[in-house]
N, C-alpha and C. Protein backbone atom coordinates (compact mmCIF):
# COMPACT_ATOMS: atom_id res chain seq x y z
N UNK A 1 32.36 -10.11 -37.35
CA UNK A 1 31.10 -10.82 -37.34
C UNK A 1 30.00 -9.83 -37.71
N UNK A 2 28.72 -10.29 -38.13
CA UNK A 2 27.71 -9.52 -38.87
C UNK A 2 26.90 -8.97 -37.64
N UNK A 3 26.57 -7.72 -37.57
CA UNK A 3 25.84 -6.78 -36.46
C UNK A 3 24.48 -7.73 -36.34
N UNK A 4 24.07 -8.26 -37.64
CA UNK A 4 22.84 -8.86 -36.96
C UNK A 4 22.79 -10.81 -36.53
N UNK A 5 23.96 -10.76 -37.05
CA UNK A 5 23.88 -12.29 -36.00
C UNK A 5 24.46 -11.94 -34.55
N UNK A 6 25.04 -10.83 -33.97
CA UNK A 6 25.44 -10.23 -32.38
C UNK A 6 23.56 -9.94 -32.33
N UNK A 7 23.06 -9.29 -33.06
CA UNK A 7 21.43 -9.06 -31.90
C UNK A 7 20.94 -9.90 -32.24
N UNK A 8 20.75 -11.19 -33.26
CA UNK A 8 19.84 -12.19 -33.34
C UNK A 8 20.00 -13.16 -31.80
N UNK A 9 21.73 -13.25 -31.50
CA UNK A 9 21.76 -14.24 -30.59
C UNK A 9 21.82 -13.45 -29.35
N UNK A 10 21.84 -11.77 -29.15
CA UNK A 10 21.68 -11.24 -28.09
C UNK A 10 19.96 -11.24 -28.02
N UNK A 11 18.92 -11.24 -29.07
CA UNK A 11 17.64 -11.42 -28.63
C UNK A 11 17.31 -12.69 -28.19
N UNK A 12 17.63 -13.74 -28.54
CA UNK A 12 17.57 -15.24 -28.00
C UNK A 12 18.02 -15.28 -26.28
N UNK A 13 18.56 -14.55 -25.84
CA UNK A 13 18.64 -14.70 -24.02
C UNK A 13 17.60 -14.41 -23.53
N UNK A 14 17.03 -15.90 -22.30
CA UNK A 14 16.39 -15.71 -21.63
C UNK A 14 17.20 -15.17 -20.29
N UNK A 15 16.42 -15.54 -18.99
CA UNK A 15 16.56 -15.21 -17.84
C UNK A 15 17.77 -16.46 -17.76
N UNK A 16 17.56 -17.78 -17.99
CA UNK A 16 17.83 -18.99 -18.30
C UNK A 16 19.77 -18.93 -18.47
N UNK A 17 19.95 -18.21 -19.31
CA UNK A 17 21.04 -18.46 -19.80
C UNK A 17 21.81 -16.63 -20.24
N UNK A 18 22.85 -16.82 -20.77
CA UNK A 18 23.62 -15.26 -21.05
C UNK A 18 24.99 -15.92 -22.01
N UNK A 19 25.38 -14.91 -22.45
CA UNK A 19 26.21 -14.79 -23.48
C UNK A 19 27.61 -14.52 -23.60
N UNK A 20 28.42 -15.35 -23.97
CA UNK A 20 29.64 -15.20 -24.00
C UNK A 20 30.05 -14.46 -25.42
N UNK A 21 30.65 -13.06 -25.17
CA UNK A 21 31.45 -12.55 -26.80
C UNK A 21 32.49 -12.52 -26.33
N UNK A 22 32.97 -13.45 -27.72
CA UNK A 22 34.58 -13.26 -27.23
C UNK A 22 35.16 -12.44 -28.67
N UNK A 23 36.13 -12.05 -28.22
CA UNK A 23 36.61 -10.56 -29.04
C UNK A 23 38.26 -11.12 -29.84
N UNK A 24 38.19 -10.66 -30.72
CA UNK A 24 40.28 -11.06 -31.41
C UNK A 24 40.96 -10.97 -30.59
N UNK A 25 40.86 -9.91 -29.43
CA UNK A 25 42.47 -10.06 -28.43
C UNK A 25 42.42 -10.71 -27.42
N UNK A 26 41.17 -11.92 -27.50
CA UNK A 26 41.37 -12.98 -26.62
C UNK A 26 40.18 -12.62 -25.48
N UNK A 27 39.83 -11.45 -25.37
CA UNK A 27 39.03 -10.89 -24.00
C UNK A 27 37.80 -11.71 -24.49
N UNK A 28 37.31 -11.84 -23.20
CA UNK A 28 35.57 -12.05 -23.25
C UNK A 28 34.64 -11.09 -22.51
N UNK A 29 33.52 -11.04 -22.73
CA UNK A 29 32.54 -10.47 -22.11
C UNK A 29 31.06 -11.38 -21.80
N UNK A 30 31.12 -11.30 -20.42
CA UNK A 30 29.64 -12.07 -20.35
C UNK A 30 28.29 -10.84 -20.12
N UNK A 31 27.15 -11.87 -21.03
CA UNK A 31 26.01 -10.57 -21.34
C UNK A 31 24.94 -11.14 -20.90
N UNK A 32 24.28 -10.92 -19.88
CA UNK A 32 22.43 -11.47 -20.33
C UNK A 32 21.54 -10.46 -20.74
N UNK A 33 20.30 -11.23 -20.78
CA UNK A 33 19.79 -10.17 -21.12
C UNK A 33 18.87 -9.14 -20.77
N UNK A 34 19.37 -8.63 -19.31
CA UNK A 34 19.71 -7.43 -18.55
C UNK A 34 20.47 -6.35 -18.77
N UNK A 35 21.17 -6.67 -19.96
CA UNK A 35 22.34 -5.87 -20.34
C UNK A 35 21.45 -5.28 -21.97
N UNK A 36 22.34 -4.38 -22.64
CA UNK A 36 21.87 -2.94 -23.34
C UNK A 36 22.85 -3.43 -24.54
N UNK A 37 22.29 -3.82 -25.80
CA UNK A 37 23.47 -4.11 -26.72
C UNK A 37 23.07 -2.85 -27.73
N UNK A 38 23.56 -2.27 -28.42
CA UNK A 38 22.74 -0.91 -29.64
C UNK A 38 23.72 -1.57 -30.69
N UNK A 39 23.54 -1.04 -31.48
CA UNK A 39 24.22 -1.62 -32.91
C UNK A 39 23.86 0.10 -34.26
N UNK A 40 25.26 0.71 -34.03
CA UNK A 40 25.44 1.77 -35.20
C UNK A 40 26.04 1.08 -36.58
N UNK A 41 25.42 0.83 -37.92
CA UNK A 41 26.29 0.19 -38.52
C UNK A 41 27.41 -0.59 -38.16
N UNK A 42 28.41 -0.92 -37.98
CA UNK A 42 29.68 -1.32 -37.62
C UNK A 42 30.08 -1.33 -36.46
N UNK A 43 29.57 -0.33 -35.51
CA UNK A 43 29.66 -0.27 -33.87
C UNK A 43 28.69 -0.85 -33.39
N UNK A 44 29.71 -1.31 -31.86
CA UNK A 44 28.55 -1.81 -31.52
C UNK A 44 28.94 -1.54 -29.78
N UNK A 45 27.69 -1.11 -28.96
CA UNK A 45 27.92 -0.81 -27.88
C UNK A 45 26.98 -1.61 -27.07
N UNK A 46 28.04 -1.79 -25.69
CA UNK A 46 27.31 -2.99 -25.14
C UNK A 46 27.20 -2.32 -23.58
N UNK A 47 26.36 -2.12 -22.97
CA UNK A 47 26.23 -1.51 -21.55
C UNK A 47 25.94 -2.94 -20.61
N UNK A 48 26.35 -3.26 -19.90
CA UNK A 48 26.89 -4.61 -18.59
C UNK A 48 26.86 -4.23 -17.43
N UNK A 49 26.70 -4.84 -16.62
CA UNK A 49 26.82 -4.57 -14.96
C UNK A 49 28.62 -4.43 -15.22
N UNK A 50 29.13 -4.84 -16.14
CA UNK A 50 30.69 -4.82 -15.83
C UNK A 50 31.44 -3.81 -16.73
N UNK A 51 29.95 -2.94 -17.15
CA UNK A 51 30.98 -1.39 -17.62
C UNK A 51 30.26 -1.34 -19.22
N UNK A 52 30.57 -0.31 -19.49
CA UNK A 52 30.31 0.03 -20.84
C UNK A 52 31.49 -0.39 -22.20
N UNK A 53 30.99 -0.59 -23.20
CA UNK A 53 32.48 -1.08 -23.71
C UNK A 53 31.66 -0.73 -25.87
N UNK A 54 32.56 0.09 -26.26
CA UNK A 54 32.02 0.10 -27.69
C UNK A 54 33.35 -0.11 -28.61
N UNK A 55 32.96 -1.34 -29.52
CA UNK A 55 34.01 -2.01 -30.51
C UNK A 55 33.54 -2.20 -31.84
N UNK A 56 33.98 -2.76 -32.62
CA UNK A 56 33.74 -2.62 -33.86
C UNK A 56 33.11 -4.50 -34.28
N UNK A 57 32.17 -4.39 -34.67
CA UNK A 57 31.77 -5.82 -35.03
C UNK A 57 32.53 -6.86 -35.65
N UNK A 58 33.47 -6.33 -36.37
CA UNK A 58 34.92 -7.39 -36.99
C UNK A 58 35.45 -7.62 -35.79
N UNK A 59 35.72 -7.20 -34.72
CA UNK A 59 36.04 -7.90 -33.15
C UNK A 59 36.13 -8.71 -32.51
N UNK A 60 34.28 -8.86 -32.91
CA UNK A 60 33.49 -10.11 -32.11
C UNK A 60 34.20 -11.00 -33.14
N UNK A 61 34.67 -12.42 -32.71
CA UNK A 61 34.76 -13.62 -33.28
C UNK A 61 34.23 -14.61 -33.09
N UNK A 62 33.42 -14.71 -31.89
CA UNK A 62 32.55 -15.58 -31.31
C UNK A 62 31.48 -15.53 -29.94
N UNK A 63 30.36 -16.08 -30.24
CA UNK A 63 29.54 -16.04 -29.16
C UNK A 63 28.67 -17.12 -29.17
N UNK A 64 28.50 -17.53 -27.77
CA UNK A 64 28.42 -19.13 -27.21
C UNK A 64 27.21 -17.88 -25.83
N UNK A 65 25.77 -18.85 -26.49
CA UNK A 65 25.22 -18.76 -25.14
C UNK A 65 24.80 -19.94 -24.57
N UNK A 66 25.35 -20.26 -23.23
CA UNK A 66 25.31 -21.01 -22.02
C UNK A 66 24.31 -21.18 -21.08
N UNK A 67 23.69 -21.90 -20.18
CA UNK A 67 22.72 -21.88 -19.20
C UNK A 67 23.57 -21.12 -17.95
N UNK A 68 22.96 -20.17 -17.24
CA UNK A 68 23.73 -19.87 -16.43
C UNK A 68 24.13 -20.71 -15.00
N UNK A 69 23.89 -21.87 -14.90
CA UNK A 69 24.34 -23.01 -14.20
C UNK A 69 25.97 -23.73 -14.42
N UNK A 70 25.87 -23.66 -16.11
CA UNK A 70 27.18 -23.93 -16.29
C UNK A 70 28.16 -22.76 -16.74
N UNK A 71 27.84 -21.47 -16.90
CA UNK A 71 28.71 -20.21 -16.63
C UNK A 71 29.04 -20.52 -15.02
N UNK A 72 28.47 -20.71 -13.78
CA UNK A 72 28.92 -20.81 -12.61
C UNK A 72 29.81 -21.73 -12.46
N UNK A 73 29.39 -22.97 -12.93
CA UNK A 73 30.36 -24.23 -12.67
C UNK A 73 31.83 -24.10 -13.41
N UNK A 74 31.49 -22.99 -14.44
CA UNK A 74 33.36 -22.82 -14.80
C UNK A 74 33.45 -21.83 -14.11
N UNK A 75 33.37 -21.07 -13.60
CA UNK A 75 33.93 -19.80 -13.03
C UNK A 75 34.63 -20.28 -11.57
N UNK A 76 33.75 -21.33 -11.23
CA UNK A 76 34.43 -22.16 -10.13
C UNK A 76 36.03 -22.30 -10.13
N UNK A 77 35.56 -23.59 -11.26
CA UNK A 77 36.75 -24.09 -11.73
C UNK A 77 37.81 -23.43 -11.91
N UNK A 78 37.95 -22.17 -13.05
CA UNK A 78 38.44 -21.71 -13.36
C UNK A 78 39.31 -21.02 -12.22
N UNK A 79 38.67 -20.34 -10.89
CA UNK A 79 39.23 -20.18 -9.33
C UNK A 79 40.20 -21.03 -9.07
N UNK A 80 39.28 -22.24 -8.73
CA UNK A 80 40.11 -23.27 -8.16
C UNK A 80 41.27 -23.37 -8.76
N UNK A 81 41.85 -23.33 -10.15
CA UNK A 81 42.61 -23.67 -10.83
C UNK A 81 43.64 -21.99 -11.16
N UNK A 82 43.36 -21.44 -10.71
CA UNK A 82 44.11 -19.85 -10.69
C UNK A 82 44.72 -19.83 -9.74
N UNK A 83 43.46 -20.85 -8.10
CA UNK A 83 44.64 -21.15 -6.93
C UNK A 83 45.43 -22.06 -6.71
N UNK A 84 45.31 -22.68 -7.21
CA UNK A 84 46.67 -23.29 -7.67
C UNK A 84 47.85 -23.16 -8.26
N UNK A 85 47.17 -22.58 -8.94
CA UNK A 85 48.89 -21.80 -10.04
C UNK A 85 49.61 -20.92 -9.11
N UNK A 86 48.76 -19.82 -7.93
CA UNK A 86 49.03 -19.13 -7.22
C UNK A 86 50.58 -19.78 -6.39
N UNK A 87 50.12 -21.28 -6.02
CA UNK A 87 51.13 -21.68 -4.59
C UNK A 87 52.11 -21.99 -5.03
């Protein structure tokens, strides 16, 4: 993905909402914008309450920003449904 559509839609976060990148090997990362994105040509480094992490922009395959109301309401879900698989 192009370094400047990752900071066009990392400058678009308000307080309101945050950012889902999701990466080729399936991982995601959630971002608001509290978080530190830099952009070296082709790198791109992202500093998070959930760690530092630097990848290459062909990586990113997608990013979806959400209200953070409904980031909670799946994360729920997503629990509930992990405890289940658990029993």
């Amino acid at each position: 993905m192009n370094v400047s559509v990752i900071m066009s839609y990392f400058d678009a976060l308000t307080d309101k909402n945050a950012m889902y990148i999701e990466f080729r090997d399936g991982g995601k990362l959630l971002v608001d914008c509290n978080d530190i994105i830099r952009a070296e040509e082709d790198l791109i480094e992202i500093k998070s309450t959930f760690g530092s992490y630097i990848t290459e922009s062909s990586n990113v395959v997608g990013l979806r920003i959400l209200n953070r109301v409904d980031i909670m309401a799946k994360a729920i879900i997503e629990n509930m449904i992990n405890a289940e698989g658990d029993e």
